[in-house]
C-alpha atoms as a PDB file:
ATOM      1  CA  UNK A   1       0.038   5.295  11.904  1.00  0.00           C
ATOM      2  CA  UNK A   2      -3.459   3.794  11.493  1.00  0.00           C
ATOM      3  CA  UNK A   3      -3.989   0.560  13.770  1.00  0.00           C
ATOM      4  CA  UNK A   4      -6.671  -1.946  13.817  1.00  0.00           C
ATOM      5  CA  UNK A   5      -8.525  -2.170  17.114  1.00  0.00           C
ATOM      6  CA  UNK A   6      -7.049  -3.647  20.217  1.00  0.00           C
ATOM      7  CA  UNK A   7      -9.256  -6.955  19.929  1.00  0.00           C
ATOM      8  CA  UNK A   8      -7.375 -10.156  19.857  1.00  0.00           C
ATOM      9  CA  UNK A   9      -6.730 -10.743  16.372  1.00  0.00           C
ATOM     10  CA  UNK A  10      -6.627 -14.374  15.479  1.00  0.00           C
ATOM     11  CA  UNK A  11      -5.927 -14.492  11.807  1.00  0.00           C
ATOM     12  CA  UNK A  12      -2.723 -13.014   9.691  1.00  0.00           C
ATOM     13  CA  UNK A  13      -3.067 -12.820   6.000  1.00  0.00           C
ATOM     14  CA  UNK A  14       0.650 -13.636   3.834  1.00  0.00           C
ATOM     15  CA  UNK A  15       1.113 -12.472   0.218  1.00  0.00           C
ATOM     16  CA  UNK A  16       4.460 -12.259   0.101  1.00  0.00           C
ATOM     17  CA  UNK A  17       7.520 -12.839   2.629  1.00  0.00           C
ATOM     18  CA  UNK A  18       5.123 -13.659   5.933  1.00  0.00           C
ATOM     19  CA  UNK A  19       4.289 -16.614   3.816  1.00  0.00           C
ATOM     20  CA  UNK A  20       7.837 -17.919   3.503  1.00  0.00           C
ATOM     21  CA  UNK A  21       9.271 -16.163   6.719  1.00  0.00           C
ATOM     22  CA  UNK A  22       6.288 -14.916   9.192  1.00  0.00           C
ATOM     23  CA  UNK A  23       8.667 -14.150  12.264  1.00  0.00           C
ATOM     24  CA  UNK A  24       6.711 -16.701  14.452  1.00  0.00           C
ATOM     25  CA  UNK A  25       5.035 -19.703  14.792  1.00  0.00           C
ATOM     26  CA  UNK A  26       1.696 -20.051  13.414  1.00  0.00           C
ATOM     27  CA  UNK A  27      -0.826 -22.875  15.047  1.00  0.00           C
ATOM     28  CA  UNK A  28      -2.478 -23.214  11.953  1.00  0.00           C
ATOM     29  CA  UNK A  29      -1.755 -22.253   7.954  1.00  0.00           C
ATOM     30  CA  UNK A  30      -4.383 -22.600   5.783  1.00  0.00           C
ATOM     31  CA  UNK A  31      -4.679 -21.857   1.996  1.00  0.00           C
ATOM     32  CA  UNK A  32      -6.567 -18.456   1.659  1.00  0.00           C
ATOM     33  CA  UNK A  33      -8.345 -16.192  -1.207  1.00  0.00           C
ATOM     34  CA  UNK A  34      -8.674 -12.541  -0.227  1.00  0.00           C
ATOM     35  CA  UNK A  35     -11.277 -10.763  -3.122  1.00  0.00           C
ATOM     36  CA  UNK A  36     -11.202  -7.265  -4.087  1.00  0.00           C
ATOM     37  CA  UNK A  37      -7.025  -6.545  -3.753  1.00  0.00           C
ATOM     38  CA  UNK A  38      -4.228  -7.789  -6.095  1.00  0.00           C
ATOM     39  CA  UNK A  39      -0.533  -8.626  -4.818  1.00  0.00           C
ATOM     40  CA  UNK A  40       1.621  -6.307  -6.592  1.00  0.00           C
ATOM     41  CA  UNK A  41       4.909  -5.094  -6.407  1.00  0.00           C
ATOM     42  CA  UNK A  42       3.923  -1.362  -6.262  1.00  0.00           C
ATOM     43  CA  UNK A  43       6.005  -0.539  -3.023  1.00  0.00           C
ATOM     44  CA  UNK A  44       9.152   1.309  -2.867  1.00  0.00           C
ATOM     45  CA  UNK A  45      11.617  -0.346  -0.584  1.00  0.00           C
ATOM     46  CA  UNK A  46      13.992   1.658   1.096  1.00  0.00           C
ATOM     47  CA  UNK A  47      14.708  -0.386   4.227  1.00  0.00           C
ATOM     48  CA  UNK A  48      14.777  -4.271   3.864  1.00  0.00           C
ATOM     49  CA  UNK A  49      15.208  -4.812   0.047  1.00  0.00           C
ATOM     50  CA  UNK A  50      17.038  -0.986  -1.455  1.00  0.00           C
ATOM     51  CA  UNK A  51      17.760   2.548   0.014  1.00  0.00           C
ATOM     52  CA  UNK A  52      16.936   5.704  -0.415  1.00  0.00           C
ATOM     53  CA  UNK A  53      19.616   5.946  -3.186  1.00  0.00           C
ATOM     54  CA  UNK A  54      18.226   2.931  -4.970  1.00  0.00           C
ATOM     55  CA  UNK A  55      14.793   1.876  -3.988  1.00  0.00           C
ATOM     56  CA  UNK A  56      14.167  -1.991  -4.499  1.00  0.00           C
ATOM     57  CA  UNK A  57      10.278  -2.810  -5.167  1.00  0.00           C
ATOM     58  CA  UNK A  58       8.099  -5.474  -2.639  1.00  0.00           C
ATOM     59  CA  UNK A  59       4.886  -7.127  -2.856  1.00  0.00           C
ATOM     60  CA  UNK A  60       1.731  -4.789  -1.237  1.00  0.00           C
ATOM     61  CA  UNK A  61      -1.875  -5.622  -1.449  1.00  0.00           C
ATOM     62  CA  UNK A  62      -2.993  -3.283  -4.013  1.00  0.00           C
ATOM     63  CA  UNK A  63      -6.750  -2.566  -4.069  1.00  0.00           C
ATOM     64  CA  UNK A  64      -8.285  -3.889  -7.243  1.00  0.00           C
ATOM     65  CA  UNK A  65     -12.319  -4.336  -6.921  1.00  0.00           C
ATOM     66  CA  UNK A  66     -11.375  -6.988 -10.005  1.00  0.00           C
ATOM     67  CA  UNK A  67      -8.623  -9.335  -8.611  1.00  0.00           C
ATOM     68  CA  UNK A  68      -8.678 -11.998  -6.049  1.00  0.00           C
ATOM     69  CA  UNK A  69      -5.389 -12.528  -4.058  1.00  0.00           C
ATOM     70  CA  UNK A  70      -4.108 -15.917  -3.377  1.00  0.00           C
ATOM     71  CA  UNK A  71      -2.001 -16.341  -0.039  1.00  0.00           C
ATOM     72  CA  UNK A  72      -2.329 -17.994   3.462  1.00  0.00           C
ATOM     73  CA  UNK A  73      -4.041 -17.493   6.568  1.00  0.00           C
ATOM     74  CA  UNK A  74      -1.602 -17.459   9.418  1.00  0.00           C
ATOM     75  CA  UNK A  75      -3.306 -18.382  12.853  1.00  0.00           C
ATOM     76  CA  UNK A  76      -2.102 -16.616  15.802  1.00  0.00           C
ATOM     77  CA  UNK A  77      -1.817 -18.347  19.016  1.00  0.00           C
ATOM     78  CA  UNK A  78      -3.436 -16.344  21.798  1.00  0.00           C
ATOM     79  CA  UNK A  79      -0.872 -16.663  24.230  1.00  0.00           C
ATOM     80  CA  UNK A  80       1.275 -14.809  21.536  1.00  0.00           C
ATOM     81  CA  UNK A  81      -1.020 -12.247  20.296  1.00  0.00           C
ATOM     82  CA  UNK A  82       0.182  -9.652  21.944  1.00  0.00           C
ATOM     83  CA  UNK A  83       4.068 -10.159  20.845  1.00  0.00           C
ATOM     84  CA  UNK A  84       3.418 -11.126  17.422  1.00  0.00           C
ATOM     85  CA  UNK A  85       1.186  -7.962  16.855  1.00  0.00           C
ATOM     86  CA  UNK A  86       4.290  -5.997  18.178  1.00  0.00           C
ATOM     87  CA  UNK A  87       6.645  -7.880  15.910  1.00  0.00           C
ATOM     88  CA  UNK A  88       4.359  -7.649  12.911  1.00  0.00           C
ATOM     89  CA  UNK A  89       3.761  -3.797  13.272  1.00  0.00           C
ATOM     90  CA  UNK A  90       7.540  -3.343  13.650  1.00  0.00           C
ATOM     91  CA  UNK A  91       8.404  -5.300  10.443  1.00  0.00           C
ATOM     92  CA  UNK A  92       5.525  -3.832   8.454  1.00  0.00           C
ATOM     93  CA  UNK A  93       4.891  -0.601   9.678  1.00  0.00           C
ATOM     94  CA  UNK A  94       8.279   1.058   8.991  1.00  0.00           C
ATOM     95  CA  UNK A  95       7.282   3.916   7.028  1.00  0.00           C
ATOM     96  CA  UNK A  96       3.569   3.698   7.465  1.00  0.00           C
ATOM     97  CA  UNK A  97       3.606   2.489   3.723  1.00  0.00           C
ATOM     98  CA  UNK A  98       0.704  -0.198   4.627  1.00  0.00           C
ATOM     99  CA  UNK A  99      -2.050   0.993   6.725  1.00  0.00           C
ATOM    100  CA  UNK A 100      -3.166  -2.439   8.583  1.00  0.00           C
ATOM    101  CA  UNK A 101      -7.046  -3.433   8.198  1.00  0.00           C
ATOM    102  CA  UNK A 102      -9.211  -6.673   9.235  1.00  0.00           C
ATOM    103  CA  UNK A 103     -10.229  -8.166   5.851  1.00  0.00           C
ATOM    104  CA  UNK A 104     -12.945 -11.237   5.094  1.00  0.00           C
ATOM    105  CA  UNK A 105     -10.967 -14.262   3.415  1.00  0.00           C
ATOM    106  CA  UNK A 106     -12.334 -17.038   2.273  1.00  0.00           C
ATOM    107  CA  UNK A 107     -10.178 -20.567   3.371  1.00  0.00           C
ATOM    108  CA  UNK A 108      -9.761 -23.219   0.451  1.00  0.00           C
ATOM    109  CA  UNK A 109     -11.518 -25.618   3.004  1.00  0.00           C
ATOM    110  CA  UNK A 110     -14.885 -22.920   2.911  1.00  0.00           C
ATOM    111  CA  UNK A 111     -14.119 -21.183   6.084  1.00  0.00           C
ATOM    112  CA  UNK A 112     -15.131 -17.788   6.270  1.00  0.00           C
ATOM    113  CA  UNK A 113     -12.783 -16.021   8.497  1.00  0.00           C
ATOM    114  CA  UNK A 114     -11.572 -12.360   9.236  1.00  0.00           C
ATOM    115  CA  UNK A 115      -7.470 -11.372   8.913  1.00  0.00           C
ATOM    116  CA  UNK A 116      -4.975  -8.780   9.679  1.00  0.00           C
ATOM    117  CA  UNK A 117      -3.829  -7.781   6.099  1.00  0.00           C
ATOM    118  CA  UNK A 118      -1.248  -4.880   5.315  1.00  0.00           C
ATOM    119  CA  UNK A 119      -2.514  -2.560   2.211  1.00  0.00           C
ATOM    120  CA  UNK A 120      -0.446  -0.350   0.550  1.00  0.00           C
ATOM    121  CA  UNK A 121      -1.651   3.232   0.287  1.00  0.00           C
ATOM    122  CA  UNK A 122      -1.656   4.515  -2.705  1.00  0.00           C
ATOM    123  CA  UNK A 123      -1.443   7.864  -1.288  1.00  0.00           C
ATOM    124  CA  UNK A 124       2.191   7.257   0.178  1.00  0.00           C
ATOM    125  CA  UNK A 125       5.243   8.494  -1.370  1.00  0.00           C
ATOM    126  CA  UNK A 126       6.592   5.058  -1.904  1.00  0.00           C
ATOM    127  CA  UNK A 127       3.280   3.714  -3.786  1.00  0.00           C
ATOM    128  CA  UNK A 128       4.955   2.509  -7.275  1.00  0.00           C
ATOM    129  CA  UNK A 129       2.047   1.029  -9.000  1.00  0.00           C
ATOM    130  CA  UNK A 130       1.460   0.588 -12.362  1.00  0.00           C
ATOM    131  CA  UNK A 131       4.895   0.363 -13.073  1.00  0.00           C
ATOM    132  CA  UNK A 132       5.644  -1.352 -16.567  1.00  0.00           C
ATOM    133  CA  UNK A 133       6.884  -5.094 -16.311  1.00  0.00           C
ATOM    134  CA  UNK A 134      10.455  -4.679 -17.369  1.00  0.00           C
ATOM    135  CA  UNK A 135      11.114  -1.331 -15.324  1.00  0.00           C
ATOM    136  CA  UNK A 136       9.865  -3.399 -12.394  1.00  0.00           C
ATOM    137  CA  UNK A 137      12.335  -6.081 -13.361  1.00  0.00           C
ATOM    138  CA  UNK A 138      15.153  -3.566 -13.622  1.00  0.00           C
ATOM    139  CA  UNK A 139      14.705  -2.196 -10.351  1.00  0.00           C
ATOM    140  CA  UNK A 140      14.461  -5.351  -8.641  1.00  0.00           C
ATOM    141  CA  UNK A 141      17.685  -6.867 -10.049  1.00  0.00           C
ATOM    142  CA  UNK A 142      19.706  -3.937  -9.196  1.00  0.00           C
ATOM    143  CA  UNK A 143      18.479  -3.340  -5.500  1.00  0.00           C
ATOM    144  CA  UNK A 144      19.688  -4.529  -2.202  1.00  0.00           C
ATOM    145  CA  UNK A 145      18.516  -3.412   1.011  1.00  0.00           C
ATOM    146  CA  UNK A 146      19.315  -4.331   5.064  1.00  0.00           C
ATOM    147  CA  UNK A 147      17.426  -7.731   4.543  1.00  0.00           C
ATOM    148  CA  UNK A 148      19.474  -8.380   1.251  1.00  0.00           C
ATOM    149  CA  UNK A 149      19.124  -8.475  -2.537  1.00  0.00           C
ATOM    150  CA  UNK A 150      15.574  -7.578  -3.831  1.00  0.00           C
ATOM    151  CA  UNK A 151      15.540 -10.328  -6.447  1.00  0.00           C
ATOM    152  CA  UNK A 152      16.357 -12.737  -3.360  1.00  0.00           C
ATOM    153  CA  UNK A 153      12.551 -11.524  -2.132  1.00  0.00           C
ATOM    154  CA  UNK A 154      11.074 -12.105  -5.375  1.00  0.00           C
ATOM    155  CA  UNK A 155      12.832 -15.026  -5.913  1.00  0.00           C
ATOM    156  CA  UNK A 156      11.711 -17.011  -2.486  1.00  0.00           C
ATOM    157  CA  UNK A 157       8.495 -15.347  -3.248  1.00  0.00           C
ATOM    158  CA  UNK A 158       7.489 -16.629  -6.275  1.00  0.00           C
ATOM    159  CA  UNK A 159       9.285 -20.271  -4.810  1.00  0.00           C
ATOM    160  CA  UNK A 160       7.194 -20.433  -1.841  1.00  0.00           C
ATOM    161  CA  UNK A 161       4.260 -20.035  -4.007  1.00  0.00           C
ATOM    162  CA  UNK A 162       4.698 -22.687  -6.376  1.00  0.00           C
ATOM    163  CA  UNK A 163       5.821 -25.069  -3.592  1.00  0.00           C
ATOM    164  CA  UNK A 164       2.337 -24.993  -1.897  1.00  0.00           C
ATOM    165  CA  UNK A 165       0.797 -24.787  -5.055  1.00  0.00           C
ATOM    166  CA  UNK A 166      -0.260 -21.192  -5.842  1.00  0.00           C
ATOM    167  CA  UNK A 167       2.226 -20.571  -8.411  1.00  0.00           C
ATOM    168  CA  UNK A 168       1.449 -16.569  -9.966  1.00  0.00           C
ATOM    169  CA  UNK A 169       2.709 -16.774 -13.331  1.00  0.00           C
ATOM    170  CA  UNK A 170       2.826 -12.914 -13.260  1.00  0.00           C
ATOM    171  CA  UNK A 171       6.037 -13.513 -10.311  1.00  0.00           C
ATOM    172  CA  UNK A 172       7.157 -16.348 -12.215  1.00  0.00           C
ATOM    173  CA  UNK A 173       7.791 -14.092 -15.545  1.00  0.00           C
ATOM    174  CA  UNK A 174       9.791 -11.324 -13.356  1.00  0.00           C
ATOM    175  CA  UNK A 175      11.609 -13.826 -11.748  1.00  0.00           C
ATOM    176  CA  UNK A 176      13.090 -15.112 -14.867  1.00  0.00           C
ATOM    177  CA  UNK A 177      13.003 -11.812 -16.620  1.00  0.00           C
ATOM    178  CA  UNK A 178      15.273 -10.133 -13.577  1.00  0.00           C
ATOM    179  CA  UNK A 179      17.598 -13.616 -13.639  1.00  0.00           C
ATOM    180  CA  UNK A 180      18.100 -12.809 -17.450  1.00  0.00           C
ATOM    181  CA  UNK A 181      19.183  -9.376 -16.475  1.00  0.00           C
ATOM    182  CA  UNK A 182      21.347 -10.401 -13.948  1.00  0.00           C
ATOM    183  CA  UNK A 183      23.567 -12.984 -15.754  1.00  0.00           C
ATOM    184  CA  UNK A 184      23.606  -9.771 -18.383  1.00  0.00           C
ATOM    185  CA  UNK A 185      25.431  -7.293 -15.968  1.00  0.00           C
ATOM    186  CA  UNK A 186      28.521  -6.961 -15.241  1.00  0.00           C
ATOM    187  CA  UNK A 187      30.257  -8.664 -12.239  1.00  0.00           C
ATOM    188  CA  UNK A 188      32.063  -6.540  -9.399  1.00  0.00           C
END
């Protein structure tokens, strides 16, 4: 597993889920931009949101020298550094999937700061990129994993977004698009 160096870390960068459920307390939240990596739901899920029989799909920061990714910087309080690290490599570390690295993001207030971000690697067995917009859809409505249905993740997701006003029209199109599938299967 790589891990960033053992320096205090002060910032975390949320994408997806730490944005609507971080695990801890943050002492400050602040509207971010990270350049050069896209949020993407290129990783296989086999633990919180599908199995090994039936993958779901969650958001990773997929490199992308051409996209800018819209999320929040999560400040850290010291006194908790060393127990949120610990809870935040347990959560996103599970199958080594992301590979953790100290990124420059740039606050919507013009604060240049540096963040803990999780990047998928492509290299990883459960890398999905690229998939096509309705397989993605598919997947998602038929998965559920230990932390409950995928389309529950992309759901709040896409939410959470839109409430603090960085709604991604590209979430907002699979969110309807797996709702229309799901009042189209059957019922139990």
């Amino acid at each position: 597993m790589e891990q960033t160096t053992t320096h205090k870390i002060e910032w975390v960068f949320g994408y997806g889920s730490l944005i609507w459920n971080p695990g801890f307390t943050p002492v400050e939240i602040a509207p971010a931009r990270l350049a050069g990596f896209a949020r993407s739901f290129c990783l296989r899920s086999i633990e919180h949101r599908g199995t090994r029989e039936l993958p779901g799909l969650v958001l990773g920061l997929d490199e992308d020298p051409q996209a800018a990714c819209r999320g929040v910087a999560l400040r850290i309080a010291p006194q908790d550094h060393d127990s949120v690290l610990a809870y935040l490599r347990a959560r996103e570390l599970v199958t080594e999937a992301y590979r953790e690295e100290i990124l420059p993001l740039e606050l919507e207030d013009g604060r240049h700061i540096h963040a803990l971000a999780y990047v998928m690697r492509r290299d990883h067995w459960q890398y999905a990129g690229g998939l096509p917009h309705d397989e993605q859809a598919r997947i998602i409505a038929a998965a559920h994993g230990g932390r409950g249905p995928n389309a529950d993740y992309l759901h709040n997701t896409a939410s959470h977004l839109a409430d603090i006003g960085m709604a991604d029209d590209e979430l907002d199109r699979l969110s309807q698009a797996v709702r229309d599938l799901q009042a189209s299967m059957p019922r139990p």
